[in-house]
Protein backbone atom coordinates (compact mmCIF):
# COMPACT_ATOMS: atom_id res chain seq x y z
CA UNK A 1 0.00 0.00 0.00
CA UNK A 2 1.37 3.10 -0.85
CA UNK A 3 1.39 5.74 1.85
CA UNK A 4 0.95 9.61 1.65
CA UNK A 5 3.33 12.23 1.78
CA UNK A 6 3.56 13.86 5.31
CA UNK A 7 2.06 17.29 4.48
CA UNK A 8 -1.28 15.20 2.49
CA UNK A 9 -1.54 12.75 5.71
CA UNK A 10 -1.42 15.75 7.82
CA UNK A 11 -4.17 17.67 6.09
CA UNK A 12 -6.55 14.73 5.98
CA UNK A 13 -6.24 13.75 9.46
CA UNK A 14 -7.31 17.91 10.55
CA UNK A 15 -10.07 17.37 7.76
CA UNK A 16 -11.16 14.33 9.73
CA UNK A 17 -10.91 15.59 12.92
CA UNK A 18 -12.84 18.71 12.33
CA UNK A 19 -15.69 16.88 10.45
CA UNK A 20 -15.80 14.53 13.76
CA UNK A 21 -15.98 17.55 15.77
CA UNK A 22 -18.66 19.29 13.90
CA UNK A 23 -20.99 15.90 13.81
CA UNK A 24 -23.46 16.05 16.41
CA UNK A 25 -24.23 12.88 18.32
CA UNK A 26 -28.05 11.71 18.05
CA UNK A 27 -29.85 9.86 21.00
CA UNK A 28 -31.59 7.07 19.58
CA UNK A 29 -35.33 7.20 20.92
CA UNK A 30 -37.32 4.28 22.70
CA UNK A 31 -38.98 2.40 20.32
CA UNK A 32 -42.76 3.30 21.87
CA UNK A 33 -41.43 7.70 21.44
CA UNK A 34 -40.71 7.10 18.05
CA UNK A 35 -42.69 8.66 15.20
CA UNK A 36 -42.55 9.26 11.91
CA UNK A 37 -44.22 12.87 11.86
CA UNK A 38 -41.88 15.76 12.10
CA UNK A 39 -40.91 17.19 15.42
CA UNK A 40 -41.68 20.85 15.38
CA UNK A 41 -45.17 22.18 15.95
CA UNK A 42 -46.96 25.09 16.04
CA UNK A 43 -47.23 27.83 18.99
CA UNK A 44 -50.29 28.80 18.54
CA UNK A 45 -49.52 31.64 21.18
CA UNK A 46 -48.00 33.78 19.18
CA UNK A 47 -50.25 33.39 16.06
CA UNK A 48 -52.82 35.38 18.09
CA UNK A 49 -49.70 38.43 19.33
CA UNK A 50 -49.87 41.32 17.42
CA UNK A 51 -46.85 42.72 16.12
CA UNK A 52 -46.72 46.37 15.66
CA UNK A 53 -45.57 47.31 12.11
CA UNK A 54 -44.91 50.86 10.72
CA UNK A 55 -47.01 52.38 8.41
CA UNK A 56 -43.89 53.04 5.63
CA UNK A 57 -43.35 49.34 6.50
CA UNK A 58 -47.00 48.19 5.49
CA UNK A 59 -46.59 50.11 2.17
CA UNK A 60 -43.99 49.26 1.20
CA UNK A 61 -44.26 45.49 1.82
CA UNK A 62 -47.27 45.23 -0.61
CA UNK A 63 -48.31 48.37 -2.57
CA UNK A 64 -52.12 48.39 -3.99
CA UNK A 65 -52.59 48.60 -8.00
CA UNK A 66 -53.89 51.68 -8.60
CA UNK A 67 -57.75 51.64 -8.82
CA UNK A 68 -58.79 51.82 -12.65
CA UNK A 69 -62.54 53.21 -13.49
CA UNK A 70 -63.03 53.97 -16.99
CA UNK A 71 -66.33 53.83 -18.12
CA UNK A 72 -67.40 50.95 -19.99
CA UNK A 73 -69.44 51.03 -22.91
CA UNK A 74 -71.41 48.14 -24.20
CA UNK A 75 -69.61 47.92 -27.67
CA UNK A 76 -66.19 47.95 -25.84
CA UNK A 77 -67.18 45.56 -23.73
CA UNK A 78 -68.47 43.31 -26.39
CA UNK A 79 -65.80 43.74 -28.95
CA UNK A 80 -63.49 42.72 -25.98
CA UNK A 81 -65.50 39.90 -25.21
CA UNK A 82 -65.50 38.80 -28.18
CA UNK A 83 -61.47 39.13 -28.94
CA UNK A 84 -61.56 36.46 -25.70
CA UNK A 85 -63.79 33.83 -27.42
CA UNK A 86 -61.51 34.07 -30.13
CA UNK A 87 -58.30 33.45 -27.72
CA UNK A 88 -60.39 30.45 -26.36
CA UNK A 89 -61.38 29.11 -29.57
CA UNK A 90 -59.48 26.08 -29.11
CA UNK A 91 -61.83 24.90 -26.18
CA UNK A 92 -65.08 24.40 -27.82
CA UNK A 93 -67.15 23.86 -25.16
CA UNK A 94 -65.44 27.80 -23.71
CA UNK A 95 -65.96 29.19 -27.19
CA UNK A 96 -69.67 28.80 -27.31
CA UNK A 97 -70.00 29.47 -23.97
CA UNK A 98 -68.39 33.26 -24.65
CA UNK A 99 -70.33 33.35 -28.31
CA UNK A 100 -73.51 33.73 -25.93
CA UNK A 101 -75.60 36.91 -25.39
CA UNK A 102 -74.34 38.88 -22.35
CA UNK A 103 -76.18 41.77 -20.76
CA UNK A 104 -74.25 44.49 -19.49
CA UNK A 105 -75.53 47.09 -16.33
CA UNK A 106 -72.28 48.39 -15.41
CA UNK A 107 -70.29 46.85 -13.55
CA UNK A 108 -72.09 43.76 -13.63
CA UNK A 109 -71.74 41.65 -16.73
CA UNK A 110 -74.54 38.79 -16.86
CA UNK A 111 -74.18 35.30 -18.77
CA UNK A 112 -77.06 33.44 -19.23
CA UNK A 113 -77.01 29.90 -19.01
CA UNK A 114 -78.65 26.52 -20.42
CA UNK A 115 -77.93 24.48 -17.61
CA UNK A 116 -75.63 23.79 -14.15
CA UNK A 117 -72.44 22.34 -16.16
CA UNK A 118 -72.14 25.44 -18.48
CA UNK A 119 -71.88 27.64 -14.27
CA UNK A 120 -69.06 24.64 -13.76
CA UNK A 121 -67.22 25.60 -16.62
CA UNK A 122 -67.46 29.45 -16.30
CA UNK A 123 -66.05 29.45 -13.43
CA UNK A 124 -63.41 27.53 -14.71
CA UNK A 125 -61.79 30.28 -16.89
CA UNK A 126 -63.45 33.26 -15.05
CA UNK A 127 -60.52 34.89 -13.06
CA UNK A 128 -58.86 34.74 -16.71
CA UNK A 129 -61.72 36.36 -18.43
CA UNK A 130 -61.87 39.42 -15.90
CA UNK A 131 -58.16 39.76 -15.73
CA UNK A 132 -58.46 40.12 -19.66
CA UNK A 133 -61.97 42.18 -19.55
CA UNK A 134 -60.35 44.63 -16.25
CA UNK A 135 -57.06 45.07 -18.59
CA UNK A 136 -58.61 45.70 -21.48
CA UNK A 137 -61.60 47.93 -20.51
CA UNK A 138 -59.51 49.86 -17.56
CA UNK A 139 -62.12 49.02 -15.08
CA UNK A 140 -61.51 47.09 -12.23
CA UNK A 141 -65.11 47.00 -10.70
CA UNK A 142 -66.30 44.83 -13.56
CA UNK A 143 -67.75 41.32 -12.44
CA UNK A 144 -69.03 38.17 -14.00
CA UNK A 145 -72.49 36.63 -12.62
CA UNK A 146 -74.04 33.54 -13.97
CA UNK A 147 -77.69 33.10 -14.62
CA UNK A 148 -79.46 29.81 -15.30
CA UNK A 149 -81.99 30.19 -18.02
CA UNK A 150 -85.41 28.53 -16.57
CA UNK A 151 -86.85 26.06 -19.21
CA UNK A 152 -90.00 24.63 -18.90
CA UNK A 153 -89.82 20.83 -18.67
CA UNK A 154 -92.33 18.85 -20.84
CA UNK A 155 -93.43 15.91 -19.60
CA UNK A 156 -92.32 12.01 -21.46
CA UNK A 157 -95.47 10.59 -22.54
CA UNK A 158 -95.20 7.01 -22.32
CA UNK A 159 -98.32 4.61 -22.20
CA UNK A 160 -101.23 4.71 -24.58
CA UNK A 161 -103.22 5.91 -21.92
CA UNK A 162 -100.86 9.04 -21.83
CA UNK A 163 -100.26 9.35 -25.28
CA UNK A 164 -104.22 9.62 -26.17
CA UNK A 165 -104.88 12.63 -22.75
CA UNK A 166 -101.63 14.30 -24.51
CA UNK A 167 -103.38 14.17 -27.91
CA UNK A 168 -106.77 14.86 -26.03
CA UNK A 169 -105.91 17.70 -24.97
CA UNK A 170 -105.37 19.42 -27.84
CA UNK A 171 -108.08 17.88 -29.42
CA UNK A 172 -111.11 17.42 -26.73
CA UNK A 173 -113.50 15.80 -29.93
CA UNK A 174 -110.89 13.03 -28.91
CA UNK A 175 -112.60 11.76 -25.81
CA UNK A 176 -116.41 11.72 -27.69
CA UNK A 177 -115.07 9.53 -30.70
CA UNK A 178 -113.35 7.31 -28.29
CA UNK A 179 -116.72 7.12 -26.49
CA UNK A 180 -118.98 6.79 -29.92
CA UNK A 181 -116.67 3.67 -31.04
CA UNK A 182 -116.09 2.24 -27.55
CA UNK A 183 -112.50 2.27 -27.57
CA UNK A 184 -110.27 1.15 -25.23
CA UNK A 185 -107.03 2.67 -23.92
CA UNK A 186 -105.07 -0.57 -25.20
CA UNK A 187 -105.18 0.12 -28.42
């Protein structure tokens, strides 16, 4: 084996010592103390203190954006909408969601909707589309609300029976021919 020069051997043995002396020792735990879960926790104490900050310090640590109120006209608005859709025309299901009617009372911009998966997917890409619609339109009081259209359901006729009262009522000469030939609902 062929040994180190003095000066190397002499280096490597301070190197070892001083990485010995910087190693702490670790007490192994009991086996019932032992967890896997980290050791520090929380003190809740001081979550409830109130530390004084200066006013220059509060500024400065998160300035406001600057309030933006332009007013909005309806044609802005909707030529800006519609520059969106066109962004989004990729998603189809987004793009004919934003090729809808909107109403417009300012600030509030409505969206009418067909049914509760078209709300689900508005307010997928809504923070987007007022990020766009507040840059675009300098206003930053504008807001998107969701309405669901109401649609009357028509009842599934089924059985004969409920096939001729559908037809019967539209037609109440229905019920005296029925009676005339002695029909009955099998037919």
């Amino acid at each position: 084996m062929e040994r180190l020069p003095d000066a190397a051997s002499d280096r490597l043995q301070e190197n070892l010592q001083s990485v010995l002396q910087e190693r702490t020792v670790i007490k192994p735990e009991s086996p019932g103390t032992r967890s896997s879960r980290p050791k520090s926790t929380l003190n809740l104490q001081e979550l409830f203190k109130a530390t004084p900050t200066s006013p220059e310090k509060k500024s400065a640590e998160s300035p406001a954006p600057p309030e933006r109120k332009n007013t909005v006209q309806p044609e802005a608005l909707q030529s800006a909408w519609v520059e969106f859709a066109e962004l989004r025309k990729n998603q189809v299901a987004e793009y004919q969601l934003l090729r809808r009617n909107i109403s417009f009372d300012s600030p509030v911009i409505t969206v009418t909707l067909a049914n509760p998966v078209e709300e689900t997917l508005l307010e997928n890409f809504k923070r987007e589309l007022l990020q766009f619609l507040r840059e675009k339109l300098q206003n930053t009081d504008l807001s998107i609300i969701p309405v669901q259209q109401t649609q009357q359901q028509q009842k599934v006729v089924y059985t004969s029976r409920e096939k001729f009262e559908h037809l019967a009522e539209k037609n109440p000469l229905l019920h005296q021919l029925k009676d005339r030939l002695g029909l009955d609902w099998d037919f």
